[in-house]
PDB file of N, CA and C in Angstrom:
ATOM      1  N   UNK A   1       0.854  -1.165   0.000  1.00  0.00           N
ATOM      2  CA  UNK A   1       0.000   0.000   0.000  1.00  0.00           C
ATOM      3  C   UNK A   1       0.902   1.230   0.000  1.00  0.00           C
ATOM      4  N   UNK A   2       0.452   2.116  -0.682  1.00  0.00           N
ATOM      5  CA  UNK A   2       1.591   3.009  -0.789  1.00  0.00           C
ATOM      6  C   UNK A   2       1.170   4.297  -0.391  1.00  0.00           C
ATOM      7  N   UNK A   3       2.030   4.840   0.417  1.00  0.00           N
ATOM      8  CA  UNK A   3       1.558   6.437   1.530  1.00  0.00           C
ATOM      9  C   UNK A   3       2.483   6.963   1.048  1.00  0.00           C
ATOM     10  N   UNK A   4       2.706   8.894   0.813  1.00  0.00           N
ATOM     11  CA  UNK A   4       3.783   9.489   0.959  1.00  0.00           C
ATOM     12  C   UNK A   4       4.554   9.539   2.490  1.00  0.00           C
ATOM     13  N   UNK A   5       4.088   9.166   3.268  1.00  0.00           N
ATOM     14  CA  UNK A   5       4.888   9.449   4.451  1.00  0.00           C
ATOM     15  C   UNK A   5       4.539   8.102   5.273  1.00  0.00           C
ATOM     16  N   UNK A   6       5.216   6.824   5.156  1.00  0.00           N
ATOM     17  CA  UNK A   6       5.230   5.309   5.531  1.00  0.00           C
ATOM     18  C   UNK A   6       4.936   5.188   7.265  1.00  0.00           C
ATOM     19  N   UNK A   7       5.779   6.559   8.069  1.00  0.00           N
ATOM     20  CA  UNK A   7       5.620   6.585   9.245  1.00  0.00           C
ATOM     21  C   UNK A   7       4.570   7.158   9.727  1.00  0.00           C
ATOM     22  N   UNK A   8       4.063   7.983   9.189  1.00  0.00           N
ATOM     23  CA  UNK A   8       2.548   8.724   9.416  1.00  0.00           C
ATOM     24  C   UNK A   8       1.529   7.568   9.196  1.00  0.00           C
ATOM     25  N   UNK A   9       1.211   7.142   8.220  1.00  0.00           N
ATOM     26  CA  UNK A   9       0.296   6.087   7.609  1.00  0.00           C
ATOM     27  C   UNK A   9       0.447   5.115   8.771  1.00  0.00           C
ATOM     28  N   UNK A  10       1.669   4.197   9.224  1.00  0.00           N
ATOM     29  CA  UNK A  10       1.895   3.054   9.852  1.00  0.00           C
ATOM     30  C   UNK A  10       0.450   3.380  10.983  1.00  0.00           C
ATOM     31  N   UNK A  11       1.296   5.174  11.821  1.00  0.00           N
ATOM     32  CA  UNK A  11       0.735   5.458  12.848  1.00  0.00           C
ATOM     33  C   UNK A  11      -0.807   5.727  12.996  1.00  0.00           C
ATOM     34  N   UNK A  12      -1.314   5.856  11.302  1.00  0.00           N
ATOM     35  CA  UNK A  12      -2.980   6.401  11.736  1.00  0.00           C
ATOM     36  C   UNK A  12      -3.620   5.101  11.105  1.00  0.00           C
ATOM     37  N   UNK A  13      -2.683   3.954  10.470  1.00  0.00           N
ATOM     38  CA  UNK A  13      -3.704   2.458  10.321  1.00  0.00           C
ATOM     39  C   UNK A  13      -3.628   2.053  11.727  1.00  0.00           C
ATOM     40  N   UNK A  14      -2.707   2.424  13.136  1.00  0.00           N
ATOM     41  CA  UNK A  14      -2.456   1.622  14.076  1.00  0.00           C
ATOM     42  C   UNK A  14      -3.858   2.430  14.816  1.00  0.00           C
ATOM     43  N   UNK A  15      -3.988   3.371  14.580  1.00  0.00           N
ATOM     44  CA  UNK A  15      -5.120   4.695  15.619  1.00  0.00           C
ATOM     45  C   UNK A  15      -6.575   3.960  14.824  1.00  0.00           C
ATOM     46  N   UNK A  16      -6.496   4.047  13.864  1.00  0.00           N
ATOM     47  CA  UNK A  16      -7.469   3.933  13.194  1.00  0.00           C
ATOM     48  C   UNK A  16      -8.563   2.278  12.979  1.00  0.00           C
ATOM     49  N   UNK A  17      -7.823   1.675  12.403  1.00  0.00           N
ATOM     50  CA  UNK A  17      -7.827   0.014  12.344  1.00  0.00           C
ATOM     51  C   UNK A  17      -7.918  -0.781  13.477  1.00  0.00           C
ATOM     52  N   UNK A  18      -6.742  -0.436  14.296  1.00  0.00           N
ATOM     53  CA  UNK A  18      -6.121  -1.084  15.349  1.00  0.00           C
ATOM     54  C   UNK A  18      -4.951  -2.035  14.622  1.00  0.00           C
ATOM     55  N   UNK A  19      -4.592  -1.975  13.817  1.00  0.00           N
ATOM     56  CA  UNK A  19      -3.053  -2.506  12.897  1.00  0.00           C
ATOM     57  C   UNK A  19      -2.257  -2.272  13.897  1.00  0.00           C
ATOM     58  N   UNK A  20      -1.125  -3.338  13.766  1.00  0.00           N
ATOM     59  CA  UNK A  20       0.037  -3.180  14.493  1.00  0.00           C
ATOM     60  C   UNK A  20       1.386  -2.957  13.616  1.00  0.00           C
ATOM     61  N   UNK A  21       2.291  -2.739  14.053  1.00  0.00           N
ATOM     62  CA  UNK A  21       3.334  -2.636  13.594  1.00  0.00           C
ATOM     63  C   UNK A  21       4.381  -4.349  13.840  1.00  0.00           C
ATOM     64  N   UNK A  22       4.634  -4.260  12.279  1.00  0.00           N
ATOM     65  CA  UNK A  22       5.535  -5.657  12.890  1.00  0.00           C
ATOM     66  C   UNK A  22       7.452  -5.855  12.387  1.00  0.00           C
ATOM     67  N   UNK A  23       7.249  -4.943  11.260  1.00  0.00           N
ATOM     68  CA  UNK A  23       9.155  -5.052  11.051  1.00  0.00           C
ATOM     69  C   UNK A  23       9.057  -3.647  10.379  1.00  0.00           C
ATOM     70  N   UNK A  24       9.618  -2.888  10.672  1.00  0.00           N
ATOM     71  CA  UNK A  24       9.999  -1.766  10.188  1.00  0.00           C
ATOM     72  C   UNK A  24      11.633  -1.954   8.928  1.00  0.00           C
ATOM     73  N   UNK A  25      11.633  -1.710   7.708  1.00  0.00           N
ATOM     74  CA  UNK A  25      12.821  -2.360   6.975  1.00  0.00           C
ATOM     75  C   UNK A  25      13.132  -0.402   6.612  1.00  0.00           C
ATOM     76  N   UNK A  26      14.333  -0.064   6.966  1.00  0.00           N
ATOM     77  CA  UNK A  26      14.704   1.216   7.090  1.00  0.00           C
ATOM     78  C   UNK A  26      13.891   2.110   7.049  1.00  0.00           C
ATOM     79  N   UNK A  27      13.774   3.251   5.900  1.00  0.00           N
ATOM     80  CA  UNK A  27      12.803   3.915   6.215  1.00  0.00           C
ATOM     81  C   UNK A  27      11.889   4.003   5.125  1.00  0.00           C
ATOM     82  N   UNK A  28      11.493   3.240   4.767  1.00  0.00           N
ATOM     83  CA  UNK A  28      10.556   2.702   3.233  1.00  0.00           C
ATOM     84  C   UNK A  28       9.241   2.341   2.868  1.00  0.00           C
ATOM     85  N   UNK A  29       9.584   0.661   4.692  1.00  0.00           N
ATOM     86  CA  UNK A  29       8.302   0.752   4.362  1.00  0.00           C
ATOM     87  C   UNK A  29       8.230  -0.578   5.785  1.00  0.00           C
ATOM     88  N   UNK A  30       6.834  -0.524   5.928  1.00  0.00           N
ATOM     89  CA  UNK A  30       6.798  -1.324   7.228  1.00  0.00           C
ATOM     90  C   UNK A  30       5.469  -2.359   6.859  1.00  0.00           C
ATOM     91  N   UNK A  31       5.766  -3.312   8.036  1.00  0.00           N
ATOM     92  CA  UNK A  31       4.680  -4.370   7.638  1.00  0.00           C
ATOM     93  C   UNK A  31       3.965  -4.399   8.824  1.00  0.00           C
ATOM     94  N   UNK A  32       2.802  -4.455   8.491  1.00  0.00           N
ATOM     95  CA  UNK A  32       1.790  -3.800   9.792  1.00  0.00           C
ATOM     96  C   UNK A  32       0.648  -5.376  10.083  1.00  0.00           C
ATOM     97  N   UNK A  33       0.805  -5.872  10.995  1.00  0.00           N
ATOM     98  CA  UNK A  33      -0.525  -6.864  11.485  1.00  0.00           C
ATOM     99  C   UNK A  33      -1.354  -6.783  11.540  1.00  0.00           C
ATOM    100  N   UNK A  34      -2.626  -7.569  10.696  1.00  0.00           N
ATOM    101  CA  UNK A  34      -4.087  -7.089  10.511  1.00  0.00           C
ATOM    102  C   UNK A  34      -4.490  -8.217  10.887  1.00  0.00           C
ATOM    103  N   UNK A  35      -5.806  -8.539  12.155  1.00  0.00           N
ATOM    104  CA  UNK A  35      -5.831  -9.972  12.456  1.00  0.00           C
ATOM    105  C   UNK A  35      -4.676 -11.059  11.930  1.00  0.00           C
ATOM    106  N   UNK A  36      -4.886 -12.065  11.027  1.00  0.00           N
ATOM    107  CA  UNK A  36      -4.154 -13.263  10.926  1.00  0.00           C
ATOM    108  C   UNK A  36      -3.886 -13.354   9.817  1.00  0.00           C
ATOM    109  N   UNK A  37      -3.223 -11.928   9.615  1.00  0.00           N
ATOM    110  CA  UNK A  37      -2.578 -11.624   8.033  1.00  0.00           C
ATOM    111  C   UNK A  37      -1.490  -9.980   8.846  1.00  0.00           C
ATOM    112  N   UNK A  38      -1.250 -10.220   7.201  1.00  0.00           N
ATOM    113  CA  UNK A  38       0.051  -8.827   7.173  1.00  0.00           C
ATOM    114  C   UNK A  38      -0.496  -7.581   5.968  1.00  0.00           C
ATOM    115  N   UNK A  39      -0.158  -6.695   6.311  1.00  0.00           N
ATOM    116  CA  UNK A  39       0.018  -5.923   4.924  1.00  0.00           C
ATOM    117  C   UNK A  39       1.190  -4.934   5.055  1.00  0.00           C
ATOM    118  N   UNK A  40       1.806  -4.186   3.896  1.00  0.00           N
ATOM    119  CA  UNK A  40       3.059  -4.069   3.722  1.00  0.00           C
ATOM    120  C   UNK A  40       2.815  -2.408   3.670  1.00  0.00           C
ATOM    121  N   UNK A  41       2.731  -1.287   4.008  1.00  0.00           N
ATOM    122  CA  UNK A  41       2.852   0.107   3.903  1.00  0.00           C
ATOM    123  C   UNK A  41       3.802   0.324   3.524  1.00  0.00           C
ATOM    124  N   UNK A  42       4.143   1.155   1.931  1.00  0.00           N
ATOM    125  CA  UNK A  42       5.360   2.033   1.819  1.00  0.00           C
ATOM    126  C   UNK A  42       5.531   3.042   1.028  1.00  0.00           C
ATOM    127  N   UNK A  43       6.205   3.915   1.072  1.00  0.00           N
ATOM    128  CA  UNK A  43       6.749   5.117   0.686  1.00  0.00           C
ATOM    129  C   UNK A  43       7.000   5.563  -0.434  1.00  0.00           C
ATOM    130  N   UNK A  44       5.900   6.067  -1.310  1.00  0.00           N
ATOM    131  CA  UNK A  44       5.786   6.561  -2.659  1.00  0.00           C
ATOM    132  C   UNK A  44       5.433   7.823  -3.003  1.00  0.00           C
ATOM    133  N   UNK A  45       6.165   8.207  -3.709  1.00  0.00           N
ATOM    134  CA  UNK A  45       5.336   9.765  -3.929  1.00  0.00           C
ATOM    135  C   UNK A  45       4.657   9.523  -5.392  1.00  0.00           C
ATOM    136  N   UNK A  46       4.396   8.575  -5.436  1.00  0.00           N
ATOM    137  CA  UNK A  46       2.807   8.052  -6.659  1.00  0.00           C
ATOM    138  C   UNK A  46       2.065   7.502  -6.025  1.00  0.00           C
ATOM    139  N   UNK A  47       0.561   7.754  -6.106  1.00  0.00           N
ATOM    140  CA  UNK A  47      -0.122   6.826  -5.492  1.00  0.00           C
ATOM    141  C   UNK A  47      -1.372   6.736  -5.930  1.00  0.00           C
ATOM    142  N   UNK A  48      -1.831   5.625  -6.072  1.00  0.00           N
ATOM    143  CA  UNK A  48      -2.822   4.875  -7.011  1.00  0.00           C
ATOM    144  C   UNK A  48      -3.597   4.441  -6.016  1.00  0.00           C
ATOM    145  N   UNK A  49      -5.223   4.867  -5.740  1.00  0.00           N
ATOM    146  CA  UNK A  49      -5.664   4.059  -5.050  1.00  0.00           C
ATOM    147  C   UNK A  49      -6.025   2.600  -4.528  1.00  0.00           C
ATOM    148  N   UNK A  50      -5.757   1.607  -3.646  1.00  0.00           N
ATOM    149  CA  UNK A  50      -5.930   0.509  -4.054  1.00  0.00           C
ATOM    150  C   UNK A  50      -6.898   0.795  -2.708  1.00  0.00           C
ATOM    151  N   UNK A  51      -7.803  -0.995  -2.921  1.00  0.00           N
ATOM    152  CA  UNK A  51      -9.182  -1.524  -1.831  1.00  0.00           C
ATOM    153  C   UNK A  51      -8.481  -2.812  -1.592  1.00  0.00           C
ATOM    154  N   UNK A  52      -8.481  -2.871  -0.122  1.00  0.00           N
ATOM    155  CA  UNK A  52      -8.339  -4.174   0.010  1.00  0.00           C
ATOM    156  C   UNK A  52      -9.466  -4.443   1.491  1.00  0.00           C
ATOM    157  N   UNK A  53     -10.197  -5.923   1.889  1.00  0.00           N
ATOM    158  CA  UNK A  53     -10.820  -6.303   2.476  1.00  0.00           C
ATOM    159  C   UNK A  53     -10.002  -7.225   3.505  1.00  0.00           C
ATOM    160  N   UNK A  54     -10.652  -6.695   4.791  1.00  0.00           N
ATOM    161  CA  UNK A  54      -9.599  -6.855   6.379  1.00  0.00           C
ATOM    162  C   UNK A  54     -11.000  -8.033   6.673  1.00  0.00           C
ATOM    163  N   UNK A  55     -10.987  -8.876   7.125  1.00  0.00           N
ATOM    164  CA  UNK A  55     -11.803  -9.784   7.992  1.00  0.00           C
ATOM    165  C   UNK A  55     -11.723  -8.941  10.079  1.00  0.00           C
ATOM    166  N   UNK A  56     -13.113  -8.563  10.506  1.00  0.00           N
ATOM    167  CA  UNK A  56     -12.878  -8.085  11.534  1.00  0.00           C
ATOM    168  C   UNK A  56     -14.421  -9.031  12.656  1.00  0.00           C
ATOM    169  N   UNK A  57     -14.126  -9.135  13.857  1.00  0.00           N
ATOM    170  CA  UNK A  57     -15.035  -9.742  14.261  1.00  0.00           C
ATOM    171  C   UNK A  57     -16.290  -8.882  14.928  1.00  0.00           C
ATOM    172  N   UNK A  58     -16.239  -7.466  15.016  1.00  0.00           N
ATOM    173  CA  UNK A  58     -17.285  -6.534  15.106  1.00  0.00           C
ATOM    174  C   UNK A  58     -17.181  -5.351  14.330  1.00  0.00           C
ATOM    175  N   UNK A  59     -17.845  -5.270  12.741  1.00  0.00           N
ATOM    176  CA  UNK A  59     -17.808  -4.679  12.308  1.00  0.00           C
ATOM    177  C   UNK A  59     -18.275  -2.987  12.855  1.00  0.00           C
ATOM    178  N   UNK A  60     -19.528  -3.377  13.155  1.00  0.00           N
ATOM    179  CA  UNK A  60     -19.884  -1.967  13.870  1.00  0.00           C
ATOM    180  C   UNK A  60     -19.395  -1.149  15.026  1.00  0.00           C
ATOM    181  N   UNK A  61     -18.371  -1.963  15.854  1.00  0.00           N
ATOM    182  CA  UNK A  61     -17.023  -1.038  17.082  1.00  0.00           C
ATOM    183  C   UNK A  61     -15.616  -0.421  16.025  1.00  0.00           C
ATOM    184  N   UNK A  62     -15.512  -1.486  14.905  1.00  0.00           N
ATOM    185  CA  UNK A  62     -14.499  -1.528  14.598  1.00  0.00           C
ATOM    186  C   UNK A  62     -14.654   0.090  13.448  1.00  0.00           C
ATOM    187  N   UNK A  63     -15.715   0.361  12.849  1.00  0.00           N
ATOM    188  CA  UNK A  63     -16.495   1.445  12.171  1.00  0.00           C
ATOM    189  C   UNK A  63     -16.168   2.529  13.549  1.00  0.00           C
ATOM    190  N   UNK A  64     -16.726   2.592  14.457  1.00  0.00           N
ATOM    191  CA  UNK A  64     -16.886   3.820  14.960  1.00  0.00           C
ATOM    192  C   UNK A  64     -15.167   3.867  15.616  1.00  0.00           C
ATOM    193  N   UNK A  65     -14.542   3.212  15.898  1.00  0.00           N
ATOM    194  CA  UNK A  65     -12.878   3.610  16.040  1.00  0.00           C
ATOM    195  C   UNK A  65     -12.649   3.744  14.919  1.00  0.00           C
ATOM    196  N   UNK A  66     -12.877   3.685  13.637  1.00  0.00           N
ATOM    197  CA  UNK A  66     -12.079   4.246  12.469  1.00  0.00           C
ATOM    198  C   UNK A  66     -12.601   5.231  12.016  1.00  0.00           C
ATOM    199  N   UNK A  67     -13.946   5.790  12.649  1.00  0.00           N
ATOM    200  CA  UNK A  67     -14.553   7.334  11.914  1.00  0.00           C
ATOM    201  C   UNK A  67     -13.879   8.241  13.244  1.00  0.00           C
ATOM    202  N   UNK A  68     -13.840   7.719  14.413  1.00  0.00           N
ATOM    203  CA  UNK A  68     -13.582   8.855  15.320  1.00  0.00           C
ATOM    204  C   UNK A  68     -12.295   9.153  15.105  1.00  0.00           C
ATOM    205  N   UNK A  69     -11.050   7.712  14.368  1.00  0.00           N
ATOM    206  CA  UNK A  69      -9.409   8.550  14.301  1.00  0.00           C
ATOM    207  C   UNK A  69      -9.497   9.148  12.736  1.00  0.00           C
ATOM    208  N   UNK A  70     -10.936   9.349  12.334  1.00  0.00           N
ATOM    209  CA  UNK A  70     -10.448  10.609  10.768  1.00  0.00           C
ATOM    210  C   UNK A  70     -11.048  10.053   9.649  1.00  0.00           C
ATOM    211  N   UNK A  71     -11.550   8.528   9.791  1.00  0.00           N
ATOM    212  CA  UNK A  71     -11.312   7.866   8.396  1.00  0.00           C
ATOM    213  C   UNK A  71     -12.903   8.266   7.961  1.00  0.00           C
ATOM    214  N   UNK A  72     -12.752   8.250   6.686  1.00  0.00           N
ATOM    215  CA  UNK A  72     -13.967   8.382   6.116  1.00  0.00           C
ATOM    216  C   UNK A  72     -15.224   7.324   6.235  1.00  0.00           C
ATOM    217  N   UNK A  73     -16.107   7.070   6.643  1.00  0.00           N
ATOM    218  CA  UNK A  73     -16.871   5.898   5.930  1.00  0.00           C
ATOM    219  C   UNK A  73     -18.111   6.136   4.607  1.00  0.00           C
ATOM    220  N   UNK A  74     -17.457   5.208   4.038  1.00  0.00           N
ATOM    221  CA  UNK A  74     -17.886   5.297   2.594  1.00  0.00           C
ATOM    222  C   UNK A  74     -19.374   4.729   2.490  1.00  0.00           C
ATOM    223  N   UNK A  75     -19.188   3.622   3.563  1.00  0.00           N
ATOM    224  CA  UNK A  75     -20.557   2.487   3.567  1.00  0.00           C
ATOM    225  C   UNK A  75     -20.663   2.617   4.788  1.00  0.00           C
ATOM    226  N   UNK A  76     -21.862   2.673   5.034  1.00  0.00           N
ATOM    227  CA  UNK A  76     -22.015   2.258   6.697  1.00  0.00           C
ATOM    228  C   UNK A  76     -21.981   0.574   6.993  1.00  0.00           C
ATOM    229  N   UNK A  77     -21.902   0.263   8.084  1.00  0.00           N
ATOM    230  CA  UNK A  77     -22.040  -1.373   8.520  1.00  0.00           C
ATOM    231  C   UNK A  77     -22.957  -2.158   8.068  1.00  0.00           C
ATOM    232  N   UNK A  78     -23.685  -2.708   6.946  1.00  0.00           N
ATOM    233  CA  UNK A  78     -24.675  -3.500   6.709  1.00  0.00           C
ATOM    234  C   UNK A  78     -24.724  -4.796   6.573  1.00  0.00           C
ATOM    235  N   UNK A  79     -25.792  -5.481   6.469  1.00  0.00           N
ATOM    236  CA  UNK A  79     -26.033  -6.865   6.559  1.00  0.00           C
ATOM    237  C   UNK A  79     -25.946  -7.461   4.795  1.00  0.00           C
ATOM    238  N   UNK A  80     -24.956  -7.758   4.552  1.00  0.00           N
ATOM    239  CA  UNK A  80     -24.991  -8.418   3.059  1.00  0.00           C
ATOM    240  C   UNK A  80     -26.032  -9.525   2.832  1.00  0.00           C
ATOM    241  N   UNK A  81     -26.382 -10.046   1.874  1.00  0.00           N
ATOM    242  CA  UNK A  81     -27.321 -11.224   1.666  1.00  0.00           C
ATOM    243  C   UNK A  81     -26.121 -12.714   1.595  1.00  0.00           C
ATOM    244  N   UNK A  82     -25.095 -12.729   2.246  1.00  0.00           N
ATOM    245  CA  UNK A  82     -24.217 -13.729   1.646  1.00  0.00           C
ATOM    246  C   UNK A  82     -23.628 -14.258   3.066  1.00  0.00           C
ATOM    247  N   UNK A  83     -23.922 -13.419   4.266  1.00  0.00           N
ATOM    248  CA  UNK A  83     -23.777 -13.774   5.322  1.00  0.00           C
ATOM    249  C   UNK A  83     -22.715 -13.079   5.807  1.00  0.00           C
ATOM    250  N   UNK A  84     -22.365 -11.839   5.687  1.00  0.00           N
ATOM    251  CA  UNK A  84     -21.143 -11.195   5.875  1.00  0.00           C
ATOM    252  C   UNK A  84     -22.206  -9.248   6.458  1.00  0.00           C
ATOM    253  N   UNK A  85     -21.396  -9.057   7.176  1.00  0.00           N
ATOM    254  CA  UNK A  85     -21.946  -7.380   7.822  1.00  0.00           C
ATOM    255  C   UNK A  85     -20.354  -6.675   7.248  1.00  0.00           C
ATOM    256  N   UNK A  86     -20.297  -5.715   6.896  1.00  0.00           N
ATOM    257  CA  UNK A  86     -19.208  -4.910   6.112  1.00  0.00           C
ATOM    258  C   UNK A  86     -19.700  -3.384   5.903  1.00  0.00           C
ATOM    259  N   UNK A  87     -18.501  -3.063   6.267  1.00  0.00           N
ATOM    260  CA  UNK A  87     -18.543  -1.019   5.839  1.00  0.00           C
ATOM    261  C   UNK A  87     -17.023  -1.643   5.271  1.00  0.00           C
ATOM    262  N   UNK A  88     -17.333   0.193   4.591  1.00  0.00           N
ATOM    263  CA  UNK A  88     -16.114   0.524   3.480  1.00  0.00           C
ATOM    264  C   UNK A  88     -15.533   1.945   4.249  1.00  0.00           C
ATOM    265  N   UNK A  89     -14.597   2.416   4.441  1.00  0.00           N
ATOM    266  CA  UNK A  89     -13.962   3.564   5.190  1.00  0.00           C
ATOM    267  C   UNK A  89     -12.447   3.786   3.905  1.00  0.00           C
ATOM    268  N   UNK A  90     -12.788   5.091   3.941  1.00  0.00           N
ATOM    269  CA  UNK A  90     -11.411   5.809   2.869  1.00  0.00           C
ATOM    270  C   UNK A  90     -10.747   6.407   3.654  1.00  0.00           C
ATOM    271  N   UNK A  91      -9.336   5.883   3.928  1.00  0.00           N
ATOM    272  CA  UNK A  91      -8.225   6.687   5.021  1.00  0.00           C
ATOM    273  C   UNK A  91      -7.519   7.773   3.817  1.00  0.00           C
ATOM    274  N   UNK A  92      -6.660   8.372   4.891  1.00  0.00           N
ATOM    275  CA  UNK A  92      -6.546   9.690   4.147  1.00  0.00           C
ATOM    276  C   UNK A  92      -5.541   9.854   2.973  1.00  0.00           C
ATOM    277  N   UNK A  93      -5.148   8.844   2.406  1.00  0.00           N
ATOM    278  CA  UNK A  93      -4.688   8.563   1.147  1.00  0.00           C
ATOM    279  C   UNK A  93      -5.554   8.118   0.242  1.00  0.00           C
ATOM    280  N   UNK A  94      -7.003   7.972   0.473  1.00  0.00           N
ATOM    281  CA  UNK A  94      -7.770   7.588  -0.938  1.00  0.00           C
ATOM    282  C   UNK A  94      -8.277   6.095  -1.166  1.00  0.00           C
ATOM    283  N   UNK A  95      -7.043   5.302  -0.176  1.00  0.00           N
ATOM    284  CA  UNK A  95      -6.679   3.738  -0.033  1.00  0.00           C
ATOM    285  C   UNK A  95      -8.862   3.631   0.547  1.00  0.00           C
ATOM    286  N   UNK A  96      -9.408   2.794  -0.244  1.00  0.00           N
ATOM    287  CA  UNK A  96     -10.730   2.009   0.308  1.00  0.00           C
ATOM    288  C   UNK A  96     -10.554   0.632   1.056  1.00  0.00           C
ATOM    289  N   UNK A  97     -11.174   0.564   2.284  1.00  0.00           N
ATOM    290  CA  UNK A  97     -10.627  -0.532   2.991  1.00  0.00           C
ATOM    291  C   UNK A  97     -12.444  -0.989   3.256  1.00  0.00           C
ATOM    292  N   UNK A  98     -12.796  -2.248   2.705  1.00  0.00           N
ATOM    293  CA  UNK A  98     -13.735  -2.909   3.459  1.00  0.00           C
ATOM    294  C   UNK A  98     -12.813  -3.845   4.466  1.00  0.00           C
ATOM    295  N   UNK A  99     -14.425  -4.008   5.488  1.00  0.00           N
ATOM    296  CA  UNK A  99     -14.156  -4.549   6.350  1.00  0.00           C
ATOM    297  C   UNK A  99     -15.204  -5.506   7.101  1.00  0.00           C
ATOM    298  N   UNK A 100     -14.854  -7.194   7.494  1.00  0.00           N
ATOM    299  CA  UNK A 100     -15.816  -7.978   6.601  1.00  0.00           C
ATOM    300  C   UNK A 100     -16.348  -8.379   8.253  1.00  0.00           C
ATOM    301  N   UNK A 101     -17.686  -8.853   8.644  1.00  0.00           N
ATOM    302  CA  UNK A 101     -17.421  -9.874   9.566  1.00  0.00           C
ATOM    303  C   UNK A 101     -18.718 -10.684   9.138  1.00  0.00           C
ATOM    304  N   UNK A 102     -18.517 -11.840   9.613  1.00  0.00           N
ATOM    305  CA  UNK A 102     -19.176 -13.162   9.438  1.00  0.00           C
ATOM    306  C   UNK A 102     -20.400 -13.277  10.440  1.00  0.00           C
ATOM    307  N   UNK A 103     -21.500 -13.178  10.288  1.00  0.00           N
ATOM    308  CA  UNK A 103     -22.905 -13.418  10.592  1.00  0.00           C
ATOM    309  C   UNK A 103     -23.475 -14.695  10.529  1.00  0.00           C
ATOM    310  N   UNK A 104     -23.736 -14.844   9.435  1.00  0.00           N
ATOM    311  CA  UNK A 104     -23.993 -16.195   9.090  1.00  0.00           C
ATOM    312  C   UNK A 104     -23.399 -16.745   7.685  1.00  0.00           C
ATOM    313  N   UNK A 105     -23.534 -18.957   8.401  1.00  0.00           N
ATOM    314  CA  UNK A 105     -23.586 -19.429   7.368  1.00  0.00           C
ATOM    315  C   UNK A 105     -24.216 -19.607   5.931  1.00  0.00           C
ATOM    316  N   UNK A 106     -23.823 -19.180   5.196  1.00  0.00           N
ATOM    317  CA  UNK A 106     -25.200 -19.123   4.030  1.00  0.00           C
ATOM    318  C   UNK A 106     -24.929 -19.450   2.766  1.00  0.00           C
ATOM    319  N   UNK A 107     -25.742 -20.552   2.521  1.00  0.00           N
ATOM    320  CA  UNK A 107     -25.338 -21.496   1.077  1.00  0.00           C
ATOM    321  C   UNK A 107     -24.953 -20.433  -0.175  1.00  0.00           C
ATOM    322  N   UNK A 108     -24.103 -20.654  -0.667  1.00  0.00           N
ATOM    323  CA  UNK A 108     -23.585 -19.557  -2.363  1.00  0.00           C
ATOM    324  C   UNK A 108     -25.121 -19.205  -3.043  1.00  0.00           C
ATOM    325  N   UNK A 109     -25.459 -20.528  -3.194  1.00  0.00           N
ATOM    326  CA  UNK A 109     -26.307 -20.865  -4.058  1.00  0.00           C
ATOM    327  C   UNK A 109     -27.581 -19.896  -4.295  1.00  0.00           C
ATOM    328  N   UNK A 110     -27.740 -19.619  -2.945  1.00  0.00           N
ATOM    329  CA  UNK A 110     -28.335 -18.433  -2.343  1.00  0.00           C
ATOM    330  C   UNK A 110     -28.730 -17.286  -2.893  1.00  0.00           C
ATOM    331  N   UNK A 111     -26.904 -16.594  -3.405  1.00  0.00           N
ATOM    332  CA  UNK A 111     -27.170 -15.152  -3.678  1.00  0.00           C
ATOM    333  C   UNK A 111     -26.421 -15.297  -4.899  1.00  0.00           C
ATOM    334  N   UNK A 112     -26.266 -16.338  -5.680  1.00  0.00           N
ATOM    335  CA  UNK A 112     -25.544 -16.232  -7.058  1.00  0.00           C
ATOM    336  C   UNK A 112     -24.339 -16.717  -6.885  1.00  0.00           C
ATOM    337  N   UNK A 113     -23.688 -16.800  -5.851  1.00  0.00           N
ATOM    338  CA  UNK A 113     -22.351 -17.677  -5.822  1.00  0.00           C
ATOM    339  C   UNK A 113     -22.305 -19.074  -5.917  1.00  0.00           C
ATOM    340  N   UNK A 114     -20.902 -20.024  -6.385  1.00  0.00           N
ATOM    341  CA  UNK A 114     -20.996 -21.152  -6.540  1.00  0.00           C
ATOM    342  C   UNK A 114     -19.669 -21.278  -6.210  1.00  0.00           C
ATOM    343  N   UNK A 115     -19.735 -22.496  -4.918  1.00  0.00           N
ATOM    344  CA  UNK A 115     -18.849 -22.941  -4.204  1.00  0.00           C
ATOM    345  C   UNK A 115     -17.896 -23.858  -4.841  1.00  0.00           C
ATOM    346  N   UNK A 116     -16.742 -23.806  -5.327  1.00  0.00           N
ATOM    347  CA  UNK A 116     -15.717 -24.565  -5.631  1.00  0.00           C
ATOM    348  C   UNK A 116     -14.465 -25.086  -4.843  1.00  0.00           C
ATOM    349  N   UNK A 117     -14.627 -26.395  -4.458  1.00  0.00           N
ATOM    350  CA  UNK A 117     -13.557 -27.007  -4.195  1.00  0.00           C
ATOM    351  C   UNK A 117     -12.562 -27.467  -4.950  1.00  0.00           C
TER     352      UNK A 117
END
């Protein structure tokens, strides 16, 4: 994900998200802990918006700590038809972050999806 300023960004996904910090590699770019994954923040003065989707286990606490440290919300918290509750929040690089949590089990078949093993 790419920020002009890698140490600013680290600090307002950690305020914001609740992201952690996990290896800092000089001053470039750092890899930050998102539940039971990673993502990589670094230091560009181009920047292209990207979306990526965080798995969180209360979407609607996890929404109001990321509007009160600044972040935009794009979507509010809703109930998908697929068994998933999700908002969308734009931090202050543009970057769109959904953010997913699990409600219920619910067959693909359901809402147009088809399950492949």
């Amino acid at each position: 994900m790419p920020y002009p300023d890698v140490r600013a960004a680290a600090k307002w996904l950690c305020d914001a998200f609740g992201f952690r910090e996990r290896l800092r590699i000089f001053d470039h770019r750092i890899q930050m802990t998102v539940g039971d994954g990673n993502v990589v923040v670094t230091d560009s003065p181009v920047l292209a918006p990207v979306r990526v989707m965080v798995r969180v286990l209360d979407a609607d606490a996890h929404a109001a700590r990321a509007e009160k440290a600044g972040a935009k919300i794009v979507n509010p918290p809703t109930d998908q038809p697929f068994g998933e509750r999700q908002y969308t929040a734009e931090d202050f690089a543009g970057h769109r972050w959904t953010f997913s949590q699990t409600i219920a089990d619910v067959d693909p078949t359901t809402w147009g999806g088809e399950l492949v093993e």
